[in-house]
N, C-alpha and C. Protein backbone atom coordinates (compact mmCIF):
# COMPACT_ATOMS: atom_id res chain seq x y z
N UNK A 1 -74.00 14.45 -4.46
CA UNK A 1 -72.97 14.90 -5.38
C UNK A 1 -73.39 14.54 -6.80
N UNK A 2 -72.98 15.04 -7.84
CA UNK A 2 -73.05 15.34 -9.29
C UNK A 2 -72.62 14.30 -9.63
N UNK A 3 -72.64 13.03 -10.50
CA UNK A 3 -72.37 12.31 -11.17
C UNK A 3 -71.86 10.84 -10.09
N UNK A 4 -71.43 9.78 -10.85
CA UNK A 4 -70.99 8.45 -10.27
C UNK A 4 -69.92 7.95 -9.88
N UNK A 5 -69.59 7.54 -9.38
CA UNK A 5 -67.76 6.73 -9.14
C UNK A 5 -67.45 6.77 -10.50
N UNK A 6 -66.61 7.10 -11.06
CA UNK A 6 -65.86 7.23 -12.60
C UNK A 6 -64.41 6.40 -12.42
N UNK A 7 -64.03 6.18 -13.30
CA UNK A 7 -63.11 4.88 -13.49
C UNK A 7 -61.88 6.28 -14.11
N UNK A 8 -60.49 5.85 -14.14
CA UNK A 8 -60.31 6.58 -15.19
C UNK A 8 -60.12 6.47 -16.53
N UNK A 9 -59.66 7.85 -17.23
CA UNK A 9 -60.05 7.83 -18.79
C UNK A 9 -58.69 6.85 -19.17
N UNK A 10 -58.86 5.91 -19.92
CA UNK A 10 -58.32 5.42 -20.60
C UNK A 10 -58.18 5.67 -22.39
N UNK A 11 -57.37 6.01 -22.85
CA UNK A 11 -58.06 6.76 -24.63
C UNK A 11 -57.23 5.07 -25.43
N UNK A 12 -58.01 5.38 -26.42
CA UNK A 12 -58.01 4.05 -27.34
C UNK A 12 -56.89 4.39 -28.17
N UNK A 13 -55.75 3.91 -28.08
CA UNK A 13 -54.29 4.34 -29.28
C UNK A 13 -54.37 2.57 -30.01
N UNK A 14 -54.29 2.85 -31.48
CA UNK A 14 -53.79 1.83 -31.78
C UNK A 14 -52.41 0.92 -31.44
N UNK A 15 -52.62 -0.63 -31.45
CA UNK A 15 -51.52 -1.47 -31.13
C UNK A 15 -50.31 -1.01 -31.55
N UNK A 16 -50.11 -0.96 -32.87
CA UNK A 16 -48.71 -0.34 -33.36
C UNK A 16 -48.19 1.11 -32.42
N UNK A 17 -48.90 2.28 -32.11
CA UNK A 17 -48.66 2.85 -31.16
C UNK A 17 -47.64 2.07 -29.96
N UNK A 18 -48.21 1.48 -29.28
CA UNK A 18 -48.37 0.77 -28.19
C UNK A 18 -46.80 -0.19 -27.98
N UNK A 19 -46.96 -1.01 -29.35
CA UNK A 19 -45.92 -1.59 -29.69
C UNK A 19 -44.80 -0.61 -29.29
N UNK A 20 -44.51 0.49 -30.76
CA UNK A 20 -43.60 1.08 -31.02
C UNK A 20 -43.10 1.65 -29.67
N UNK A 21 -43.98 2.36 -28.58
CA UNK A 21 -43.43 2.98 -27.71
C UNK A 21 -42.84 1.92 -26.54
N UNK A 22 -43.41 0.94 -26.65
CA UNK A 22 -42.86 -0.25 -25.66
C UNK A 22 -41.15 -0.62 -26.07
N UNK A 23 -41.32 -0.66 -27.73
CA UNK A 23 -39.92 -1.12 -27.92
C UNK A 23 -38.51 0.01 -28.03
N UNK A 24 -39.32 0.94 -27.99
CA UNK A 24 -38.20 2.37 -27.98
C UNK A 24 -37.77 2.67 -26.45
N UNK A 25 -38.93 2.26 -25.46
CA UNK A 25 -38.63 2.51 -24.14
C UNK A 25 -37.65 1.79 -23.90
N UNK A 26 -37.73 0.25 -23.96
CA UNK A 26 -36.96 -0.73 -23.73
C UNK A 26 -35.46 -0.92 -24.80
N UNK A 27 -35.60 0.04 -25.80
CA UNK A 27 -34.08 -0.13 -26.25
C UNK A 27 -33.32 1.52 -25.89
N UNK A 28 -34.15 1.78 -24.85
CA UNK A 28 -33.44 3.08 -24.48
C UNK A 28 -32.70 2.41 -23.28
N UNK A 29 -33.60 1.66 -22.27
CA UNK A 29 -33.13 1.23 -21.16
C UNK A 29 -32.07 0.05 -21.08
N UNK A 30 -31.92 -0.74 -21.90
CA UNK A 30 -30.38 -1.66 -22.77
C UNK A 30 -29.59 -0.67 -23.14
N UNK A 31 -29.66 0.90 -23.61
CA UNK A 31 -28.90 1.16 -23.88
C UNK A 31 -27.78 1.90 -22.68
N UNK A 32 -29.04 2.79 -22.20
CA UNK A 32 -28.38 3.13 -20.73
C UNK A 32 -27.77 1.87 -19.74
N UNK A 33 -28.33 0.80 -19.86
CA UNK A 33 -27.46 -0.22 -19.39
C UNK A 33 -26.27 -0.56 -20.01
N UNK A 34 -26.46 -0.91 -21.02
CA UNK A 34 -24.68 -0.83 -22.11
C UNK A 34 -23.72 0.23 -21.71
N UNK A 35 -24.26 1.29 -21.37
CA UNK A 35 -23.50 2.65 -21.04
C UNK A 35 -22.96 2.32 -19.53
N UNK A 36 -23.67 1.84 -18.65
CA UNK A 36 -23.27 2.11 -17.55
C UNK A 36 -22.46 0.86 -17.22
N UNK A 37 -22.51 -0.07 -17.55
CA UNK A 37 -21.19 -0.84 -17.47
C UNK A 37 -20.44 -0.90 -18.42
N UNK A 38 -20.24 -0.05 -19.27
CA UNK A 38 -18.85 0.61 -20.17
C UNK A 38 -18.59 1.81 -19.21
N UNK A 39 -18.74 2.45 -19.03
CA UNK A 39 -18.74 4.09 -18.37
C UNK A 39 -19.04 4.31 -17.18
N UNK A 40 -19.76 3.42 -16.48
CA UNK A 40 -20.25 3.03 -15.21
C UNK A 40 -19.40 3.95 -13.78
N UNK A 41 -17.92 3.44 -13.64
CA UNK A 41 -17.03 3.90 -12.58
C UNK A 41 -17.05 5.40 -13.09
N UNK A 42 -16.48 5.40 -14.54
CA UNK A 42 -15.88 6.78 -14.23
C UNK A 42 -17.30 7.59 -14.32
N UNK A 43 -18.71 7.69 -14.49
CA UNK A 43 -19.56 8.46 -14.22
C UNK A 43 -20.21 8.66 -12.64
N UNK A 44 -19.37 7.77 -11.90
CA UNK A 44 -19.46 7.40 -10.16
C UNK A 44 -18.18 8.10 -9.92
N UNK A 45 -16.96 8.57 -10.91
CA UNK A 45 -16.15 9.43 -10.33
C UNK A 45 -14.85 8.38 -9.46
N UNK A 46 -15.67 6.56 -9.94
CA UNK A 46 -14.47 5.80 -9.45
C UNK A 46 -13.08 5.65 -9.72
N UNK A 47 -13.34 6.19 -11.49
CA UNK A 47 -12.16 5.82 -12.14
C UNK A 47 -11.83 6.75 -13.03
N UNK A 48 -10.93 7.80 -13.18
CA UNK A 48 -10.51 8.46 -14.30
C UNK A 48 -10.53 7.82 -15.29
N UNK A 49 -10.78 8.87 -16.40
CA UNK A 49 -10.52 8.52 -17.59
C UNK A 49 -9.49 8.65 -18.20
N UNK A 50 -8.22 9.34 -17.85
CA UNK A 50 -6.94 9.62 -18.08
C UNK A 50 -6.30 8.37 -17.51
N UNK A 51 -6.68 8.07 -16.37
CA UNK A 51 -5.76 7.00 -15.56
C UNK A 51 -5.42 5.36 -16.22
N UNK A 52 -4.47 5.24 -16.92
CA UNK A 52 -4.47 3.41 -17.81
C UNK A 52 -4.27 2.47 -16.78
């Protein structure tokens, strides 16, 4: 066969890249957590939102 065991491509992004997308992922996922235990039941259909 044509060529060697190849690893895969990894591409070189700078740190700040890297950073930035780490900390946007992770304040997306706090946020969807904030959401779901504010909003949690009634998006499970446990609890109206009309109902006091």
């Amino acid at each position: 066969m044509a060529g060697g065991p190849g690893g895969p491509i990894r591409p070189h992004v700078p740190g700040i890249y890297r950073f930035t997308a780490t900390a946007l992922g992770a304040s997306m996922w706090f946020f969807l957590m904030y959401r779901a235990k504010k909003d949690g039941p009634v998006l499970l259909g446990w609890k109206h939102p009309w109902d006091h």
